[in-house]
Every structure is written in C-alpha cells, then in structure tokens.
C-alpha atoms as a PDB file:
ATOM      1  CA  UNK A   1      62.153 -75.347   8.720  1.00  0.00           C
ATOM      2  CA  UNK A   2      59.760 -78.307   9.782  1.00  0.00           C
ATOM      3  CA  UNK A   3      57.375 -77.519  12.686  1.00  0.00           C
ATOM      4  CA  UNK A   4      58.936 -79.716  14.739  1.00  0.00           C
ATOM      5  CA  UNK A   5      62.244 -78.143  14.307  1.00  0.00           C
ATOM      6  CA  UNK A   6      60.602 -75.532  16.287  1.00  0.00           C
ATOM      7  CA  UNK A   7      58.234 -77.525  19.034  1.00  0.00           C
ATOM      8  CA  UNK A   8      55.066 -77.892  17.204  1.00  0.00           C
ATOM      9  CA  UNK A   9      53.065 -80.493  16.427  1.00  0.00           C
ATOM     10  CA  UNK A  10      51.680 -81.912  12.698  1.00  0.00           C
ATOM     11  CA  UNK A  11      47.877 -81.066  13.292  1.00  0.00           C
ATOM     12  CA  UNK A  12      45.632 -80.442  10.081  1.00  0.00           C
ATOM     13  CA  UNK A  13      45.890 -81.285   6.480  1.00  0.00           C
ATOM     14  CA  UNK A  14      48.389 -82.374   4.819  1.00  0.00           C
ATOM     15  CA  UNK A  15      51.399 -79.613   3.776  1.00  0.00           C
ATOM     16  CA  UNK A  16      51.440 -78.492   0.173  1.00  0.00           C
ATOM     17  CA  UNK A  17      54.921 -77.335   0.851  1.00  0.00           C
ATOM     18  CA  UNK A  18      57.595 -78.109   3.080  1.00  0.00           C
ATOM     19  CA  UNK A  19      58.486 -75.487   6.121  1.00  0.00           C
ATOM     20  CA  UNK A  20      56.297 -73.319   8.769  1.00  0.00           C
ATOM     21  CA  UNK A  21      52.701 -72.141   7.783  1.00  0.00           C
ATOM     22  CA  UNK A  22      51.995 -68.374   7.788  1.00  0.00           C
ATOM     23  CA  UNK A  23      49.428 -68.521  11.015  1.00  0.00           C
ATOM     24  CA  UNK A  24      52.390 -70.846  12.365  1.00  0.00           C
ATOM     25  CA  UNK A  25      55.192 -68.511  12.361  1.00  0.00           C
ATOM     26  CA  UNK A  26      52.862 -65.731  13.321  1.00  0.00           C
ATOM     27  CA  UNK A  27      51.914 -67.299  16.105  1.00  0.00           C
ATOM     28  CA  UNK A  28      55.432 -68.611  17.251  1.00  0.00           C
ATOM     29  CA  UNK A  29      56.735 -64.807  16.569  1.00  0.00           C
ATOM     30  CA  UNK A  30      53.578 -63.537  18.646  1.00  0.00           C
ATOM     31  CA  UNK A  31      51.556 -61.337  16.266  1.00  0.00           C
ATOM     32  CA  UNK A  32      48.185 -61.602  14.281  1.00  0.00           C
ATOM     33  CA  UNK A  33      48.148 -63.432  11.481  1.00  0.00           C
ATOM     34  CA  UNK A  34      46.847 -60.620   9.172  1.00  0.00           C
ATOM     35  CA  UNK A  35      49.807 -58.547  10.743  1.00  0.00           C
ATOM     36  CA  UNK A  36      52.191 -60.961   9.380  1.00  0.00           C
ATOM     37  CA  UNK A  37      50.657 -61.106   5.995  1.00  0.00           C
ATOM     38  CA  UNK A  38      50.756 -57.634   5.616  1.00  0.00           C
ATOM     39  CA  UNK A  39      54.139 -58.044   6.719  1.00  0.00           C
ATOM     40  CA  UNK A  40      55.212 -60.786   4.009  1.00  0.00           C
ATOM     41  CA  UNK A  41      53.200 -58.476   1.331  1.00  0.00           C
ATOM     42  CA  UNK A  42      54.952 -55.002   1.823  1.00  0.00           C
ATOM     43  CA  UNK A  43      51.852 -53.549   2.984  1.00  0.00           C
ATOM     44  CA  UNK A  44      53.205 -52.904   5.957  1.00  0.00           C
ATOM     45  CA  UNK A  45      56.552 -51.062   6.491  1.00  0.00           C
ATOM     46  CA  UNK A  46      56.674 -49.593   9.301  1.00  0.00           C
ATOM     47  CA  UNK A  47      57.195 -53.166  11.726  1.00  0.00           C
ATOM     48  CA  UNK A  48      59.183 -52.359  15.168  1.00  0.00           C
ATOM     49  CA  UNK A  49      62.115 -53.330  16.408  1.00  0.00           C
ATOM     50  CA  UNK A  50      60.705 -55.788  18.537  1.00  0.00           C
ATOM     51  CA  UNK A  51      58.441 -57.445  15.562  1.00  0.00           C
ATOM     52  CA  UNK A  52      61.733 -57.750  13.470  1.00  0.00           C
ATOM     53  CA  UNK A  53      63.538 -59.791  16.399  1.00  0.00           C
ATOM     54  CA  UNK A  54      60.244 -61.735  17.361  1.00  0.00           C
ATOM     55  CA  UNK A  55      60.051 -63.023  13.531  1.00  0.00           C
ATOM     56  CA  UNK A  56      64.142 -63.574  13.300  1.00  0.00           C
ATOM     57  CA  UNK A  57      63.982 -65.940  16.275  1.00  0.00           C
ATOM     58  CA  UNK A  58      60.706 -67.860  15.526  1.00  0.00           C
ATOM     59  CA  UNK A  59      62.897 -68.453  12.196  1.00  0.00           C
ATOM     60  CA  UNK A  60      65.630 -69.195  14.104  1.00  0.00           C
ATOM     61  CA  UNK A  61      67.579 -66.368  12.029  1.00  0.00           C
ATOM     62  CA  UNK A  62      71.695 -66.627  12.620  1.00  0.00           C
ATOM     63  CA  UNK A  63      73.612 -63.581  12.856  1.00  0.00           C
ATOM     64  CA  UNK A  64      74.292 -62.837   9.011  1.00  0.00           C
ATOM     65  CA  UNK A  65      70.716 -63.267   8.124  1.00  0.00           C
ATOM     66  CA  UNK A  66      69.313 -61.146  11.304  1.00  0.00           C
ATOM     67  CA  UNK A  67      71.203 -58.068   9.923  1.00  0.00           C
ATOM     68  CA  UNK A  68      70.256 -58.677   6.479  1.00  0.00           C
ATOM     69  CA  UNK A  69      66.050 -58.682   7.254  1.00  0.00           C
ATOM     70  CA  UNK A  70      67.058 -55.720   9.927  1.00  0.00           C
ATOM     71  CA  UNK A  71      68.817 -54.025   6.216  1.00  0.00           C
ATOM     72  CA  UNK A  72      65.631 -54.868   4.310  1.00  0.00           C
ATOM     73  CA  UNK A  73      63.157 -53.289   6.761  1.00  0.00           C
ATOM     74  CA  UNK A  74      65.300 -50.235   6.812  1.00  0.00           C
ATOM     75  CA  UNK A  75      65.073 -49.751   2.861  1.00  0.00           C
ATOM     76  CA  UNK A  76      61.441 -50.530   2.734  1.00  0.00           C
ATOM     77  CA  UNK A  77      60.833 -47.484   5.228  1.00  0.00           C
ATOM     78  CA  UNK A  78      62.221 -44.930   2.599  1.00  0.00           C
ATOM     79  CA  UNK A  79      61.796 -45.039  -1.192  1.00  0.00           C
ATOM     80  CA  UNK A  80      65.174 -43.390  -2.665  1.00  0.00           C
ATOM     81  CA  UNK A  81      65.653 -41.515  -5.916  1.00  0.00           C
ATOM     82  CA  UNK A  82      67.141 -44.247  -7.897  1.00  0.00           C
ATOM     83  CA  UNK A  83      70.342 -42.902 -10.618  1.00  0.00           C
ATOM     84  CA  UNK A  84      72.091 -44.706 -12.217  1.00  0.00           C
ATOM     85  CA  UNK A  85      75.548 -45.194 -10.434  1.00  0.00           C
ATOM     86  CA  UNK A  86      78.804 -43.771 -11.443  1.00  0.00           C
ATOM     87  CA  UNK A  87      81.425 -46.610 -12.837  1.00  0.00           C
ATOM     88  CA  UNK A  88      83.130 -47.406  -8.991  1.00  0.00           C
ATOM     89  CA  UNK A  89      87.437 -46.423  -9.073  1.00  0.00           C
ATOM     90  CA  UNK A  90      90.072 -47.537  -7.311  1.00  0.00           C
ATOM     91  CA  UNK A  91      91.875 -45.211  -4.679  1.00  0.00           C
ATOM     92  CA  UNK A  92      95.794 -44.695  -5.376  1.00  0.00           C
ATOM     93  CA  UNK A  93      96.019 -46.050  -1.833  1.00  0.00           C
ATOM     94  CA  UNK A  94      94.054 -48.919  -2.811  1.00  0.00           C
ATOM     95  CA  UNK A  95      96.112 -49.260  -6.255  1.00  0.00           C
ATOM     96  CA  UNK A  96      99.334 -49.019  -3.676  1.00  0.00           C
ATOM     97  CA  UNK A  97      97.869 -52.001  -1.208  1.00  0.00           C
ATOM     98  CA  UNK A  98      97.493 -54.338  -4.513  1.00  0.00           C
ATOM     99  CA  UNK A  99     100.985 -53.786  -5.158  1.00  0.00           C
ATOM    100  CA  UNK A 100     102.510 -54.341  -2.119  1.00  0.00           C
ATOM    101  CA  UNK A 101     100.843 -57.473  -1.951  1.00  0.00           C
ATOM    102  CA  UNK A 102     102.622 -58.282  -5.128  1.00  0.00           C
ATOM    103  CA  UNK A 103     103.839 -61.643  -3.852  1.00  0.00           C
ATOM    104  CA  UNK A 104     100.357 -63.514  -3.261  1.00  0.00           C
ATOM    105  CA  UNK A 105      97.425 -63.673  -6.063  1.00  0.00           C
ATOM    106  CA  UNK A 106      94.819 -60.385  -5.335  1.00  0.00           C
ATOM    107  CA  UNK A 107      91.978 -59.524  -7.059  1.00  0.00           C
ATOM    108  CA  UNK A 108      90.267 -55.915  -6.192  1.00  0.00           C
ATOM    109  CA  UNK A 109      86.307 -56.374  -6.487  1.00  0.00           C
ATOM    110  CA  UNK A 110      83.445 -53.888  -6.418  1.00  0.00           C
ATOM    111  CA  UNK A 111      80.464 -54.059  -4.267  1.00  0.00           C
ATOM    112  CA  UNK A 112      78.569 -55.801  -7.043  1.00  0.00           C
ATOM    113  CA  UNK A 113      81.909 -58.051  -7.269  1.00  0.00           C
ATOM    114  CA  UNK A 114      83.688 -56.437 -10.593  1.00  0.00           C
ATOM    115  CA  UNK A 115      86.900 -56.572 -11.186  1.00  0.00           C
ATOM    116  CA  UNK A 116      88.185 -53.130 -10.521  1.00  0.00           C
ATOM    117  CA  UNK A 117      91.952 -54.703 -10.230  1.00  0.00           C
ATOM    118  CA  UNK A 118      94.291 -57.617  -9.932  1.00  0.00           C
ATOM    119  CA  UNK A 119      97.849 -57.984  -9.828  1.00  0.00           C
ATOM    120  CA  UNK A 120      99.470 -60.156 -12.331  1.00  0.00           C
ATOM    121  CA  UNK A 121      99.434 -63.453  -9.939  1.00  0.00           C
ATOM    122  CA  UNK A 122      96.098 -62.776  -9.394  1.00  0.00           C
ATOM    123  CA  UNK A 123      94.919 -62.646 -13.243  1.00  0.00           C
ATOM    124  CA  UNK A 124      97.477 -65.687 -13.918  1.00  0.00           C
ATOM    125  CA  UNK A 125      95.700 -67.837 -11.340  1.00  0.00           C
ATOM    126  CA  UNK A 126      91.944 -66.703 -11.026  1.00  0.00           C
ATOM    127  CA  UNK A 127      90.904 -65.366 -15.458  1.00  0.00           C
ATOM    128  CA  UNK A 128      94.628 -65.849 -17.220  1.00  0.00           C
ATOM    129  CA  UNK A 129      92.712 -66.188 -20.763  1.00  0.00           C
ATOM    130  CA  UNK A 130      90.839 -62.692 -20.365  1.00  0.00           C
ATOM    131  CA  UNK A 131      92.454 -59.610 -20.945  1.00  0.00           C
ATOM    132  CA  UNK A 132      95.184 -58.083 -18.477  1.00  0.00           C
ATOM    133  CA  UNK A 133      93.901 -54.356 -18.429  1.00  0.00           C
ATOM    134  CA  UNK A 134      89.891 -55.583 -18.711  1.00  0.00           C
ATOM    135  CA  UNK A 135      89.412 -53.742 -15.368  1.00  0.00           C
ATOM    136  CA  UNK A 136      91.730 -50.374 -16.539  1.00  0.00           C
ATOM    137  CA  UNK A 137      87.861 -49.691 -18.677  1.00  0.00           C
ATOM    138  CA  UNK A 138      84.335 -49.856 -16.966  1.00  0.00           C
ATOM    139  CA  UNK A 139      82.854 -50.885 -20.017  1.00  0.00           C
ATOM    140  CA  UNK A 140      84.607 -54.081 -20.459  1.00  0.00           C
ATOM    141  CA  UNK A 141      85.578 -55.127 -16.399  1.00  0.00           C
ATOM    142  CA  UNK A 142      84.938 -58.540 -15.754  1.00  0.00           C
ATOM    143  CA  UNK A 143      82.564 -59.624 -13.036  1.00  0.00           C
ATOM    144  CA  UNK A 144      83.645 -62.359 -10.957  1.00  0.00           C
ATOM    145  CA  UNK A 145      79.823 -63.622 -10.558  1.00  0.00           C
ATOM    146  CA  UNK A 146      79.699 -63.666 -13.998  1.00  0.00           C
ATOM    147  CA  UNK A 147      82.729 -65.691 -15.012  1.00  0.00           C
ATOM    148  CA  UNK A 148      81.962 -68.476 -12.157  1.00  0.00           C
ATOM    149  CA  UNK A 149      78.529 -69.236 -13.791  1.00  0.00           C
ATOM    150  CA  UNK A 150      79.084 -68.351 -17.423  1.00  0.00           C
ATOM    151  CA  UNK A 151      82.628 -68.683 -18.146  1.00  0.00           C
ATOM    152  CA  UNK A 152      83.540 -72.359 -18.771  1.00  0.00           C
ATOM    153  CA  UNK A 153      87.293 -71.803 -17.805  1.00  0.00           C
ATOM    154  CA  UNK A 154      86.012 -70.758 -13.654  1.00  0.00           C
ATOM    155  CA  UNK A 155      83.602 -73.398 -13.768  1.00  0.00           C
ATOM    156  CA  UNK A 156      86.695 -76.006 -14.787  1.00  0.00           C
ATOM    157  CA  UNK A 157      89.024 -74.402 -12.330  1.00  0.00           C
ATOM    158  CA  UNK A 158      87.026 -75.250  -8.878  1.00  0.00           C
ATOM    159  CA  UNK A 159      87.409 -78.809  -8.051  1.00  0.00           C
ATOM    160  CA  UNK A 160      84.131 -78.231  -6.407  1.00  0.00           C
ATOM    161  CA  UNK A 161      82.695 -75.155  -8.312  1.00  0.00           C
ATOM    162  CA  UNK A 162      79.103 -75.502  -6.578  1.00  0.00           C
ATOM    163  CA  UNK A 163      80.469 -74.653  -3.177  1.00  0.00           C
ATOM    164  CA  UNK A 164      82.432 -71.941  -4.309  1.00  0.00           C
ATOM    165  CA  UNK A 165      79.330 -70.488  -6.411  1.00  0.00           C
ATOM    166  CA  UNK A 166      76.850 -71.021  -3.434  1.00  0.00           C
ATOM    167  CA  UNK A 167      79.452 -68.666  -1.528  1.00  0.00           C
ATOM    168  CA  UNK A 168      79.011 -66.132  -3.974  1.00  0.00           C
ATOM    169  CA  UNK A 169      75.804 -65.840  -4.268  1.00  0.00           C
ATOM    170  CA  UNK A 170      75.116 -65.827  -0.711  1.00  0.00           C
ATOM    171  CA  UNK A 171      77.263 -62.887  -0.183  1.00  0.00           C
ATOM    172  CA  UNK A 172      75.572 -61.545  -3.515  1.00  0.00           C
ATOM    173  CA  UNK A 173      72.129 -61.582  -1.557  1.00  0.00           C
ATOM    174  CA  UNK A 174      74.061 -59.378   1.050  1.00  0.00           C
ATOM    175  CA  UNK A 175      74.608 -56.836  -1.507  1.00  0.00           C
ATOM    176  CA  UNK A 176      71.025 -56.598  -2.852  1.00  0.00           C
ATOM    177  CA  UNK A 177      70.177 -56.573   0.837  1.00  0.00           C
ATOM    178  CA  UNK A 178      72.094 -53.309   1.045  1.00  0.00           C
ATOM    179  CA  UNK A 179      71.550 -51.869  -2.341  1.00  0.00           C
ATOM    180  CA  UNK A 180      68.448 -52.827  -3.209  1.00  0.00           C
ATOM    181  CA  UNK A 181      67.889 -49.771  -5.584  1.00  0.00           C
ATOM    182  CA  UNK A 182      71.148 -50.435  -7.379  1.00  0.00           C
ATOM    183  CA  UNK A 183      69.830 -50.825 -11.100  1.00  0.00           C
ATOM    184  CA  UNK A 184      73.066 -52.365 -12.054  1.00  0.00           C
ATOM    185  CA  UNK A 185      73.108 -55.008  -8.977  1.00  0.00           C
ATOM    186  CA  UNK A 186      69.250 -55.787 -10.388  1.00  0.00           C
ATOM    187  CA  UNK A 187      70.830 -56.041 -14.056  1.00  0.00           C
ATOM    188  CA  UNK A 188      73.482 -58.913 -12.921  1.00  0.00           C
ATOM    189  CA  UNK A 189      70.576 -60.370 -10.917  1.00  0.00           C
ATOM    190  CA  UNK A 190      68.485 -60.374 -13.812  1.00  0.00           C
ATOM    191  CA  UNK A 191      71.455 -61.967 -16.359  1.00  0.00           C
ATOM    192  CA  UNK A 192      72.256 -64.287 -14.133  1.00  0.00           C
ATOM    193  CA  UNK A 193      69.200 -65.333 -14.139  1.00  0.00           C
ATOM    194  CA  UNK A 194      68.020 -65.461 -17.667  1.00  0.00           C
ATOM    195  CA  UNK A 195      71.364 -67.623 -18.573  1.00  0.00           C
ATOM    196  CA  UNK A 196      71.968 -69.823 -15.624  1.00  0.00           C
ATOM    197  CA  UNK A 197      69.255 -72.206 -14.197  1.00  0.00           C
ATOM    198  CA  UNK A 198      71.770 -72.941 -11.257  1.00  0.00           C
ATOM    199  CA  UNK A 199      72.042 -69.743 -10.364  1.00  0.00           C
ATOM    200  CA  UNK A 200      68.392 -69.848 -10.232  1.00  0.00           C
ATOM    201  CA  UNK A 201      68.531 -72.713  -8.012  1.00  0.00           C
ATOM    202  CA  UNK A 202      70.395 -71.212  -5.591  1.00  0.00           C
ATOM    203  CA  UNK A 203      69.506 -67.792  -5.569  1.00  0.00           C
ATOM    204  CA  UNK A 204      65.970 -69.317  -4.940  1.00  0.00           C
ATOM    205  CA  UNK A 205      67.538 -70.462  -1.389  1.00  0.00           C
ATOM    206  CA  UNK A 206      67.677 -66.993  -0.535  1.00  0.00           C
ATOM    207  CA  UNK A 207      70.899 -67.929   1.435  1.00  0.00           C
ATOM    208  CA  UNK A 208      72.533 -65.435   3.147  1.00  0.00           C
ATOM    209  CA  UNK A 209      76.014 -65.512   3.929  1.00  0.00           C
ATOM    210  CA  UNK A 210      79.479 -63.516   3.503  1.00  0.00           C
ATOM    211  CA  UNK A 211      82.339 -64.443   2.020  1.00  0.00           C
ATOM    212  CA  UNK A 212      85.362 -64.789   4.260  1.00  0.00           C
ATOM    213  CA  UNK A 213      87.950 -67.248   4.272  1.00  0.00           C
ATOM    214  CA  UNK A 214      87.809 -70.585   2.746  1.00  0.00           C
ATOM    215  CA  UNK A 215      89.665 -73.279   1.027  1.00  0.00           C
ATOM    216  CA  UNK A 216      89.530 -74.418  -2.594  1.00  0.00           C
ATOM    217  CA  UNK A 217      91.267 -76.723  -4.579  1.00  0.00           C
ATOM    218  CA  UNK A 218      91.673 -75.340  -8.113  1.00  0.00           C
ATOM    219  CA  UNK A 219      92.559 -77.199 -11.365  1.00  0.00           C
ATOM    220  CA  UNK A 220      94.396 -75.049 -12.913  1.00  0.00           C
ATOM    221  CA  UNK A 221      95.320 -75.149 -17.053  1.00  0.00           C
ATOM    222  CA  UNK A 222      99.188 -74.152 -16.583  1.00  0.00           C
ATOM    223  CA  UNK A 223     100.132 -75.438 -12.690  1.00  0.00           C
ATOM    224  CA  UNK A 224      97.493 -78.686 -12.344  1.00  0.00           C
ATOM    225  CA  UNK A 225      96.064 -78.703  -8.762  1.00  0.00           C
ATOM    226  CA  UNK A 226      97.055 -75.997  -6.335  1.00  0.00           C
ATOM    227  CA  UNK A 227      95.034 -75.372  -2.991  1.00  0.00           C
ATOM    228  CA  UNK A 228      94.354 -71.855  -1.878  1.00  0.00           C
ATOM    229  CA  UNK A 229      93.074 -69.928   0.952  1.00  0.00           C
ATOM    230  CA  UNK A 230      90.916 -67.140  -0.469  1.00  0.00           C
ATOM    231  CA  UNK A 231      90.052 -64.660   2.012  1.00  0.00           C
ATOM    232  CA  UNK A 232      88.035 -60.693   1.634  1.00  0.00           C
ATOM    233  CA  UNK A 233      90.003 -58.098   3.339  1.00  0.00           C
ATOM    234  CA  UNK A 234      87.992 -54.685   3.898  1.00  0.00           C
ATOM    235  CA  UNK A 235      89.380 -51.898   2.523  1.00  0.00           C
ATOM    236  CA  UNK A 236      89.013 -48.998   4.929  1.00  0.00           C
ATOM    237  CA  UNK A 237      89.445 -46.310   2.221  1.00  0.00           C
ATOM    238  CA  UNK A 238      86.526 -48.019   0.287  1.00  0.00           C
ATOM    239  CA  UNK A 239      84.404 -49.634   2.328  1.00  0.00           C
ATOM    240  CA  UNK A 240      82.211 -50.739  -0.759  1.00  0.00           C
ATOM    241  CA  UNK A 241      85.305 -52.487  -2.081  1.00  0.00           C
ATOM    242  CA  UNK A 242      86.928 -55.984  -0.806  1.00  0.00           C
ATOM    243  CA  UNK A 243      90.845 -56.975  -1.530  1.00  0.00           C
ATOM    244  CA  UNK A 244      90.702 -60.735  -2.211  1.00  0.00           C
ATOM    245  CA  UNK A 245      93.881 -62.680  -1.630  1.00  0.00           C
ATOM    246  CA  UNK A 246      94.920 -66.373  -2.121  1.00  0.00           C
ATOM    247  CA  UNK A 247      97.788 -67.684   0.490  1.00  0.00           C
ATOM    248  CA  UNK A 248      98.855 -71.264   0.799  1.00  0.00           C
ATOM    249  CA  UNK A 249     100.583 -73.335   3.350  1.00  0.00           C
ATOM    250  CA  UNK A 250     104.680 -72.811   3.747  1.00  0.00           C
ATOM    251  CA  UNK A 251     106.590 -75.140   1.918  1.00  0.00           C
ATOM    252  CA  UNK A 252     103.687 -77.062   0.346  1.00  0.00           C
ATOM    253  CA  UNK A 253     103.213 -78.090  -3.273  1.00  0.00           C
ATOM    254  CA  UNK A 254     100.760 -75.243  -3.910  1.00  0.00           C
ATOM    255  CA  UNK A 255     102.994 -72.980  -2.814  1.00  0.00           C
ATOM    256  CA  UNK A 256     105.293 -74.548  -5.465  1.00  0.00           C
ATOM    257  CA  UNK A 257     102.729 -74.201  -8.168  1.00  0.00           C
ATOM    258  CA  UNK A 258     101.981 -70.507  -7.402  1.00  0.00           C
ATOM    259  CA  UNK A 259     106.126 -70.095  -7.896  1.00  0.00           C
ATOM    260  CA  UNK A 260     105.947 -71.664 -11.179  1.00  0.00           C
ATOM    261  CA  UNK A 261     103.020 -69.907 -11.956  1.00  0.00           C
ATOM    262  CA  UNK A 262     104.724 -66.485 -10.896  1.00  0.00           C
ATOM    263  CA  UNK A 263     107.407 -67.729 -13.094  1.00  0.00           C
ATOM    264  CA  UNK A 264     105.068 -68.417 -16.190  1.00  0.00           C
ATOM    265  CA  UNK A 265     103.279 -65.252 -15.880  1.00  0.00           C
ATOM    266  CA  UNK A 266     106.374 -63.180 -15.853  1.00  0.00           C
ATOM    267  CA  UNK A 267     107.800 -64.137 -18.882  1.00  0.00           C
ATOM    268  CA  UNK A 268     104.637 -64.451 -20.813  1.00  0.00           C
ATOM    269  CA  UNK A 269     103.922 -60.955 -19.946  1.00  0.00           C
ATOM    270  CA  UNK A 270     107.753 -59.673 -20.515  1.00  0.00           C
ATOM    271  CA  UNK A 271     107.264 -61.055 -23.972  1.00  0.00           C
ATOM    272  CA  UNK A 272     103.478 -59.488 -25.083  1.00  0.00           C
ATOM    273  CA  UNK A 273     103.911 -57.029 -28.049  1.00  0.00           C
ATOM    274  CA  UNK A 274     107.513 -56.116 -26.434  1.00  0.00           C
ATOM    275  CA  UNK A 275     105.538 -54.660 -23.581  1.00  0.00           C
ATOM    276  CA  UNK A 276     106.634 -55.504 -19.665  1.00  0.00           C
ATOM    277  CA  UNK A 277     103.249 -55.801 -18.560  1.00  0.00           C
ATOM    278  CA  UNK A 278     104.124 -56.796 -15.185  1.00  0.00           C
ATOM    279  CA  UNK A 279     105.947 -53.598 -14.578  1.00  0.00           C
ATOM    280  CA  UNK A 280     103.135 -51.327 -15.789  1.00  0.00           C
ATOM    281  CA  UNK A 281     101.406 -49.426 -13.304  1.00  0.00           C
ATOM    282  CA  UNK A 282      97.953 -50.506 -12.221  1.00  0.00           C
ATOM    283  CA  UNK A 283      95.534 -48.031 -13.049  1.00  0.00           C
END
C-alpha cells in the first residue's frame, strides 16, 4: 500500500521502503502509535475486537485475509502444548467418495497438503512417475507443495507453474494461520525454504488466499496439452482434509486427452508385476 492509496499525503523524508509507515497506519486505524508497536511486536495480545477491524480496514484487508489476522490474534491469546501430530488417515467414507469419483482425476490432500490418496486418473495426470501406493505409508506420502517447487516433472507440467505455485502457497499461509503450532507445517515451511528461493519470494508476500477453482493448462509427458478445472471440495467427515478434482469441458480435446490418458493408465497398471493395480482397493 502507498499512502495515497489510502488518502494521505507524501509529507517528510524520503521512504526507505515502499508501503504505510507505522505512526501512519496507527493513525488511519485510530490508536497510539506505541499501541500499534506493541501490537506488530507480540507484546501485546490481548487487542479487541474493535482494534482487529480498525487495523484490517486501514489495510484495506479483503475477506480471506480479515479472518486469517482475526485466526492469528486468537492463537496468540493462548500458548498450546505443542505434540507432535499423529500421521492424518483417510475415513472409509472418504476412501468410498474417491472411488466413486473414479471417472475424473482426484487427489485426497491433508491439511498440510499430503497426499493421503488419489485414484489412478488422478496419479496418471497430476505425479505418474512417483509411486502408486506412496500415500498407503506416512513415511513416504508425497506432498503436493513439495513436488510443485522441488520436483522438476510439476514444475514442467504447468504451462504457467508460477500462478499455480502462488495459489498454493497462499492457501499454505491459511494453514499456518490455523495451525500455527503444527511442528510438521513449520518443518515444510522451513524445507521449502532452505531449497527454494521462489518459494521464498513468495512466501515473503505473505499472500493470503484459498484455493478454489481455477484453470490450468498442463503439459503433460503422455497426453501433450490438456486444460483442467481443479477445484477443493470439503470433506464433511474430515474437515482438515480437501478432495481435489480436475473436470474439463464436454466434448473438448482435454476431455479427449484425459480418455486416452484413462486408457494409458489402465493398461500400464493391468500389466505391473501381474498386479491389477487399478482394481486394488485404496487404503
């Protein structure tokens, strides 16, 4: 934000950095300045109601980001006993859902966006060079954050893998937002951050969005380009978990591709070790 994005006037020395001062939000949100600092500092956790919605509209806050500070003010009220969580499972209704959806790519995904399960359309189209059953063990599940920054075969299959990646970690932010004791959120963070200075980038936005429904054109190594609607279902049973599924247009080429693919899949997976892996339960 610029101060005249918000009505005031360039008065003083020159900015060091772009966006609002400290004593210039303060006094747009209509509290001391050594208030606010405390605020910005933790010192201070116990800020109303009212002090929360004065600073989200001097910062002209939108919906997603207004319940985010409103989830961070709420955790820095309590300190919680921090344990280490238990490996998240999928519910046998959840297992059912996935394969009644059997017809459309789905991908199952943890609230720190692991892999808990994906039907065989789903692997084929979205991680067909990693393992099949990866998410059947905790220790080896794939994490869909991961493989878009680290995994050179995601990166390739986004047409435009930096909008798809800003998505993520926008809705990643979310999570932190609601888990922020979650030692193994603060270990992806913390990976993620190590090995990927564009992750860095853009987790240094501190954007905060969810993700929906969108559109992405994928360059895929079997099919070539296919277009895809992804779009995060809530699963009522779980409400941690999301249900990820990728629908195209009737009668278009990418719903051609995903045939062929479909077709591909099957008999690669008829033909592994003499195992139908296709027909084998999800677990």
């Amino acid at each position: 934000m610029r101060p005249e994005d918000v009505g005031l006037r360039e008065l003083g020395p020159r900015r060091r950095v772009a966006g609002l001062r400290r004593e210039e939000l303060a006094q747009l949100a209509g509290v001391s300045v050594s208030y606010y600092a405390r605020l910005e500092q933790g010192l201070s956790r116990g800020a109303s109601a009212e002090v929360l919605d004065a600073i989200a509209r001097a910062l002209l806050l939108d919906e997603h980001e207004r319940e985010h500070l409103d989830r961070l003010a709420g955790a820095a009220r309590h300190v919680p006993r921090v344990r280490r969580p238990r490996p998240e499972k999928l519910a046998d209704e959840t297992r059912d859902l996935l394969r009644a959806v059997d017809g459309v790519p789905a991908v199952v995904l943890g609230r720190r966006t692991d892999v808990l399960a994906w039907n065989t359309l789903g692997h084929a189209l979205l991680a067909g060079h990693l393992d099949f059953l990866g998410p059947d063990d905790p220790a080896r599940r794939p994490n869909m954050s991961r493989m878009l920054f680290l995994d050179p075969h995601c990166r390739e299959l986004y047409a435009d893998w930096k909008r798809k990646v800003r998505a993520v970690v926008g809705n990643l932010r979310i999570a932190v937002g609601r888990h922020p004791e979650d030692p193994l959120l603060a270990e992806l963070i913390g990976e993620l951050t190590m090995r990927s200075p564009e992750f860095v980038a853009l987790w240094g936005d501190h954007r905060v969005a969810p993700c929906d429904a969108a559109s992405y054109e994928l360059h895929h190594p079997v099919v070539g380009a296919v277009t895809v609607t992804q779009q995060t279902l809530s699963i009522a049973r779980s409400p941690e978990q999301v249900l990820i599924v990728c629908t195209t247009p009737a009668d278009s080429s990418s719903e051609q591709a995903l045939a062929l693919l479909r077709q591909a899949s099957s008999s690669q997976s008829s033909h592994l070790d003499g195992v139908d892996v296709a027909a084998k339960p999800l677990r």
